[in-house]
Protein backbone atom coordinates (compact mmCIF):
# COMPACT_ATOMS: atom_id res chain seq x y z
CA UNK A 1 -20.55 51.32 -13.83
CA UNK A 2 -20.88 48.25 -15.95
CA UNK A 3 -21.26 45.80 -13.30
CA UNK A 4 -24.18 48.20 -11.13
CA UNK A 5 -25.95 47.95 -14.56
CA UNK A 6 -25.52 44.33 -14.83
CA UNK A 7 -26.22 43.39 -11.32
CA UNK A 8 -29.16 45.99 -11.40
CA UNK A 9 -30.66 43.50 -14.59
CA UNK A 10 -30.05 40.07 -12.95
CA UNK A 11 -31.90 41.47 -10.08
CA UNK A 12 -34.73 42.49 -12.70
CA UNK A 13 -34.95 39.32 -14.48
CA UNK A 14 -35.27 37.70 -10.77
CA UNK A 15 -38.85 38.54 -10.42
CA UNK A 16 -40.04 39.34 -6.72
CA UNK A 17 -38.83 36.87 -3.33
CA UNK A 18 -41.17 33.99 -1.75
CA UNK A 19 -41.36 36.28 0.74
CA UNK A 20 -42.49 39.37 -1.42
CA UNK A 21 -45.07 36.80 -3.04
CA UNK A 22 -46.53 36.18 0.18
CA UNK A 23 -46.91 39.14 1.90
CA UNK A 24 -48.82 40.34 -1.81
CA UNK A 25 -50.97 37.53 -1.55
CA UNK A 26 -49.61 34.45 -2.57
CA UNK A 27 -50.97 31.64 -0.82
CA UNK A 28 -49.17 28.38 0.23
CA UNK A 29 -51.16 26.11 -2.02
CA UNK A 30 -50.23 28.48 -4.96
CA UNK A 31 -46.47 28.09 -4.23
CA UNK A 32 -47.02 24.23 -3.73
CA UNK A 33 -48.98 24.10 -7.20
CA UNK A 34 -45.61 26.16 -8.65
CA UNK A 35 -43.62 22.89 -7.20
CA UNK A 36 -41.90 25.37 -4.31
CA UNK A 37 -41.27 22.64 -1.68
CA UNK A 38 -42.15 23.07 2.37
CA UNK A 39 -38.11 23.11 2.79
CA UNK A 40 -38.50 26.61 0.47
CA UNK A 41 -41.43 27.99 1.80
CA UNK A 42 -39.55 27.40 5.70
CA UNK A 43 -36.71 28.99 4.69
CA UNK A 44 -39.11 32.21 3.31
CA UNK A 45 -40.11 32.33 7.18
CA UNK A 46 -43.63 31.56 5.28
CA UNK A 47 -44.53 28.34 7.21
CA UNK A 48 -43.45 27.15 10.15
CA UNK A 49 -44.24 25.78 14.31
CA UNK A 50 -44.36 27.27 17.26
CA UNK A 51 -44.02 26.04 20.55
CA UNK A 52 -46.43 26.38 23.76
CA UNK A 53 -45.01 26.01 27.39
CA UNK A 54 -46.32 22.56 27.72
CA UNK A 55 -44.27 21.54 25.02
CA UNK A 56 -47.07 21.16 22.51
CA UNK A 57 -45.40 21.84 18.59
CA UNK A 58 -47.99 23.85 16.40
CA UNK A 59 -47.57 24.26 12.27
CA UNK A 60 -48.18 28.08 11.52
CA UNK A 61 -48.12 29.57 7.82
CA UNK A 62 -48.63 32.94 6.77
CA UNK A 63 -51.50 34.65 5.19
CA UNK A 64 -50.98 38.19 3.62
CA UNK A 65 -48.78 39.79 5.88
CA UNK A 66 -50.47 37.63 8.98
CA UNK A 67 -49.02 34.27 10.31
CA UNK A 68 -51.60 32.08 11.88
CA UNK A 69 -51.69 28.82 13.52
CA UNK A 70 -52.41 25.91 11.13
CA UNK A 71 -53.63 24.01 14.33
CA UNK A 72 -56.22 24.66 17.27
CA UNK A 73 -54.31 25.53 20.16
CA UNK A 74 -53.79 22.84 23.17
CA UNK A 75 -52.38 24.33 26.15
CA UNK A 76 -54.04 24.09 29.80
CA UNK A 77 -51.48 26.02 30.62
CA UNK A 78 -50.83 30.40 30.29
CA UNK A 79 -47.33 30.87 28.78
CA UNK A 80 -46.50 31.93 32.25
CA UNK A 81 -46.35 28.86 34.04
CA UNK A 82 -50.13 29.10 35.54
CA UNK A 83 -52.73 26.64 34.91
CA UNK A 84 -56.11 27.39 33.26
CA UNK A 85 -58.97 28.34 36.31
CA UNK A 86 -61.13 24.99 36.48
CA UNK A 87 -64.26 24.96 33.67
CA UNK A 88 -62.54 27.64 31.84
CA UNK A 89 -61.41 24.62 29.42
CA UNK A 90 -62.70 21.71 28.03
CA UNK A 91 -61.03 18.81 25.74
CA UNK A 92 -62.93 19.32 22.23
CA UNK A 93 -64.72 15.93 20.87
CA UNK A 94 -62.00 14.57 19.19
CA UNK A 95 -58.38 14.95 20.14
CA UNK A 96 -57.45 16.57 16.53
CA UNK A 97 -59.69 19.43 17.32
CA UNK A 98 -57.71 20.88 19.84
CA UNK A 99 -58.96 22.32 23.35
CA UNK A 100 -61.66 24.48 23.69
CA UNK A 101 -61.75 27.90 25.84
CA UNK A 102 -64.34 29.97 27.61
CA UNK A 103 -63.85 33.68 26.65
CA UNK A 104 -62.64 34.68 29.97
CA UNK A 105 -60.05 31.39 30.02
CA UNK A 106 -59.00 32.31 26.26
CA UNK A 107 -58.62 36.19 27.07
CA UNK A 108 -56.57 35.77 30.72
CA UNK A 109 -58.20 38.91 31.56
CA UNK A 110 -57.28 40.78 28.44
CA UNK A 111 -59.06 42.13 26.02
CA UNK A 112 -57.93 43.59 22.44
CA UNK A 113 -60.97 45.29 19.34
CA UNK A 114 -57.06 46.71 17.77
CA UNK A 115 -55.51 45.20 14.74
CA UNK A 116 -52.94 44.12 15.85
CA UNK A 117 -54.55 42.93 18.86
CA UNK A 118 -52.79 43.69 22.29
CA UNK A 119 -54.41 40.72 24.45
CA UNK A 120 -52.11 37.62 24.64
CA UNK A 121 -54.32 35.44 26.49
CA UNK A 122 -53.84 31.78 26.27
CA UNK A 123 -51.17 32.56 23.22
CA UNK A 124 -47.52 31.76 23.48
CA UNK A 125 -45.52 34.29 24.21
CA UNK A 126 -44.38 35.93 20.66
CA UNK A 127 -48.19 35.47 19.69
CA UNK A 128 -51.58 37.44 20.69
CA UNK A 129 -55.26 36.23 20.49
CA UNK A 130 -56.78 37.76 17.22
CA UNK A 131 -59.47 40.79 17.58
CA UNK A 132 -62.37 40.99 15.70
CA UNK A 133 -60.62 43.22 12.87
CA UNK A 134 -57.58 40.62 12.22
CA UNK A 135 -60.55 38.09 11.13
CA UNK A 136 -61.77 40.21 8.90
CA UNK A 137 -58.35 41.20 7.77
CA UNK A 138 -58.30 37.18 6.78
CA UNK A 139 -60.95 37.13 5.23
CA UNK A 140 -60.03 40.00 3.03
CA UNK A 141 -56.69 38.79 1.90
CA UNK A 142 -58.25 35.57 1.14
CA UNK A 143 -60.62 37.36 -1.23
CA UNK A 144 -62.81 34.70 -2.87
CA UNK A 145 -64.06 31.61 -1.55
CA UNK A 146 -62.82 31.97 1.68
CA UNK A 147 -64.44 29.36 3.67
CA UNK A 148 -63.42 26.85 1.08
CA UNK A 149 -59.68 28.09 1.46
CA UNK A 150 -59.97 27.71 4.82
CA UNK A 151 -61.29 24.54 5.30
CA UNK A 152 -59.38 21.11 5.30
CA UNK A 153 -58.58 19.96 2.02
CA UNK A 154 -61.71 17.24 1.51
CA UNK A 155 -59.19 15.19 -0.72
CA UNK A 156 -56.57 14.34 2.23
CA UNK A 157 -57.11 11.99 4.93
CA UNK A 158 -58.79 14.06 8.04
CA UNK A 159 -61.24 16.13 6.47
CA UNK A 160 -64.22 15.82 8.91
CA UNK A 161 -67.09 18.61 7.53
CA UNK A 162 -69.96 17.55 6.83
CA UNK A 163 -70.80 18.57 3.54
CA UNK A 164 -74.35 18.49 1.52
CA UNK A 165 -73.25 19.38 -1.48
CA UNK A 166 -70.16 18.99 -3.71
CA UNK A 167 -69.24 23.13 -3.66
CA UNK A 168 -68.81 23.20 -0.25
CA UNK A 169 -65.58 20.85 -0.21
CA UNK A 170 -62.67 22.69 1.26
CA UNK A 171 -59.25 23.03 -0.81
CA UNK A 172 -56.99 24.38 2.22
CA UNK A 173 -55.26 26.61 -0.14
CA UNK A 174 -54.33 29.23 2.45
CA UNK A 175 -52.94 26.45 4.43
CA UNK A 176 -55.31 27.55 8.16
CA UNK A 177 -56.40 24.08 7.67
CA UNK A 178 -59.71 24.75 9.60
CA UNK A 179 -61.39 21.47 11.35
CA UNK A 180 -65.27 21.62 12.46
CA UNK A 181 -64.91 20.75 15.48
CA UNK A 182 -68.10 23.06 16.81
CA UNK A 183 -67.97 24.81 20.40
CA UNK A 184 -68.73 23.54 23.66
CA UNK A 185 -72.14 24.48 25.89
CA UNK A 186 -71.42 24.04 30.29
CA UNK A 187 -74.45 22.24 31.52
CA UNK A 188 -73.44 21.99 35.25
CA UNK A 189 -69.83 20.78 35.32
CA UNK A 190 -70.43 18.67 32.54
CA UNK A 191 -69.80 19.46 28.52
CA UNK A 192 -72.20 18.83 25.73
CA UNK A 193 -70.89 19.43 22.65
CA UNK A 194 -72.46 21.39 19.51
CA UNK A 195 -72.53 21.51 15.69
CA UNK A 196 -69.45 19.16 15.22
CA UNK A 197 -68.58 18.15 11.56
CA UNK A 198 -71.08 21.70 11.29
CA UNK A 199 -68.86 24.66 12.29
CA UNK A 200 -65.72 25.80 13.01
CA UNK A 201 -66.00 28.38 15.95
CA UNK A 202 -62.84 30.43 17.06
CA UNK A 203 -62.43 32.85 19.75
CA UNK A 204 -61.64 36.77 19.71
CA UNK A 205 -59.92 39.34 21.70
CA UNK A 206 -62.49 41.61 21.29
CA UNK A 207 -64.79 42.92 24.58
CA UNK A 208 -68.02 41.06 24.90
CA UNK A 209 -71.02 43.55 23.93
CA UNK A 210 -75.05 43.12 25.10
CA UNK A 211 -77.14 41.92 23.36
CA UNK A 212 -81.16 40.91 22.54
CA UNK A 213 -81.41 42.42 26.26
CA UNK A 214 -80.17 38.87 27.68
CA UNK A 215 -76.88 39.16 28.79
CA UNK A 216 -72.95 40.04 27.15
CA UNK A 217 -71.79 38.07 24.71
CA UNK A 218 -68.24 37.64 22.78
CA UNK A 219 -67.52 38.45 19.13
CA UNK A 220 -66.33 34.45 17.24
CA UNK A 221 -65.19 33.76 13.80
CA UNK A 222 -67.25 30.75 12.60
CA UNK A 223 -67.03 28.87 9.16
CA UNK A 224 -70.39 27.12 8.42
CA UNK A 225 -70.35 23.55 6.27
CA UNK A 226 -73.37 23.97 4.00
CA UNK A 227 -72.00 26.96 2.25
CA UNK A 228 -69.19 28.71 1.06
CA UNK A 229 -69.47 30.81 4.45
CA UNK A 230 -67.62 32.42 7.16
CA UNK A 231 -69.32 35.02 9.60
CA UNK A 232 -68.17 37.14 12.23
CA UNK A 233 -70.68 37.77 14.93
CA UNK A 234 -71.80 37.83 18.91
CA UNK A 235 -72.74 34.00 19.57
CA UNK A 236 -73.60 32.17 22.81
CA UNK A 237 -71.81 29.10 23.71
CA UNK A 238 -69.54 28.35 26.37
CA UNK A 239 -66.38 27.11 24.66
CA UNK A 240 -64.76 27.92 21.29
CA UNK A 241 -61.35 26.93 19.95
CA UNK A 242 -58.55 29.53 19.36
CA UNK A 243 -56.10 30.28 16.88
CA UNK A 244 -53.22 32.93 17.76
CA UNK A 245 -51.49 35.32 15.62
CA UNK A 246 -48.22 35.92 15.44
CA UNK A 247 -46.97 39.33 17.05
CA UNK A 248 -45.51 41.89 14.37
CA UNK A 249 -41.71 42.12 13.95
């Protein structure tokens, strides 16, 4: 009986796990700013990469109880082994910003308004494309200030936003790293790109819905430089970039 009682303490005096910390809303920049090191935070399955089936290595961390890629996804390629349908992809403006996807190339015929979503798309397998309701999910857990926790830190090498005034600066402190690397518009069979350095414009799972009497259009998750803003709404372009989620366990 003495040593339960003992054991029962220690475990007391322990405080919660990394892992406990994290899923109750610890982000990664707080654990970095408590000196827990990227070797820790690994080992708390808090951070960590993914693979594609070309090969291409991703960074993920987790958010809440959510792990999402820390990186634009890259693939031409479904986790299948089949390759993208012509113009459903484009190469973003700069090579950092990742590939961009048309809704029906990002979806692979799948669509997903469920949190979790169901619709792997262009994912790796072990990941889905995030609905509508896992953004905003995100952008609960992050509470405050959650474009400026999104956003690349504007102190690091690679920050790219355009910013207007000295608020707007991004801290990355949930670690999603956001780039603005703005969408994509098909003129033809050739790409002009929009808002770079402006927005950051990412893809859902959700089904596209008419509106303004012109058309269907998709649901996107879109950070906007000027402010401390993120919106989630129907928006016409072309190509957006994605970030997947990773599947519940």
């Amino acid at each position: 009986m003495f040593i339960f009682l003992l054991l029962s303490s220690c475990e007391e005096e322990s405080g919660p796990s990394l892992a406990e910390q994290a899923a109750d809303g610890t982000l990664v920049g707080e654990f970095k700013a408590m000196g827990i090191t990227d070797s820790q935070l690994e080992e708390a399955n808090i951070i960590g990469t993914v693979v594609d089936v070309e090969g291409n290595s991703y960074k993920w961390v987790q958010i809440g109880t959510q792990r999402w890629m820390a990186e634009n996804l890259r693939t031409t390629t479904y986790a299948d082994g089949t390759d993208l349908p012509p113009l459903s992809f484009s190469p973003s403006y700069l090579p950092s910003f990742g590939t961009m996807y048309t809704i029906g190339g990002a979806g692979h015929g799948q669509t997903s308004d469920s949190n979790p979503s169901s619709a792997q798309g262009v994912c790796p397998s072990g990941w889905h494309l995030p609905s509508k309701a896992e953004w905003e999910e995100l952008m609960y857990e992050l509470g405050e200030n959650v474009a400026i926790r999104l956003k690349t830190n504007a102190e690091e090498p690679g920050d790219l936003w355009t910013v207007w005034q000295p608020y707007t600066n991004g801290n990355n402190l949930s670690g999603f790293a956001a780039m603005p690397g703005g969408y994509g518009v098909w003129e033809n069979e050739n790409m002009r790109f929009e808002d770079v350095y402006d927005y950051a414009v990412f893809r859902t799972s959700d089904p596209q819905i008419p509106y303004g009497g012109h058309g269907y259009y998709p649901f996107i998750f879109g950070i906007y430089f000027s402010y401390d803003y993120t919106f989630i709404n129907v928006f016409e372009s072309s190509t957006a970039h994605v970030r997947c989620v990773k599947n519940e366990e």
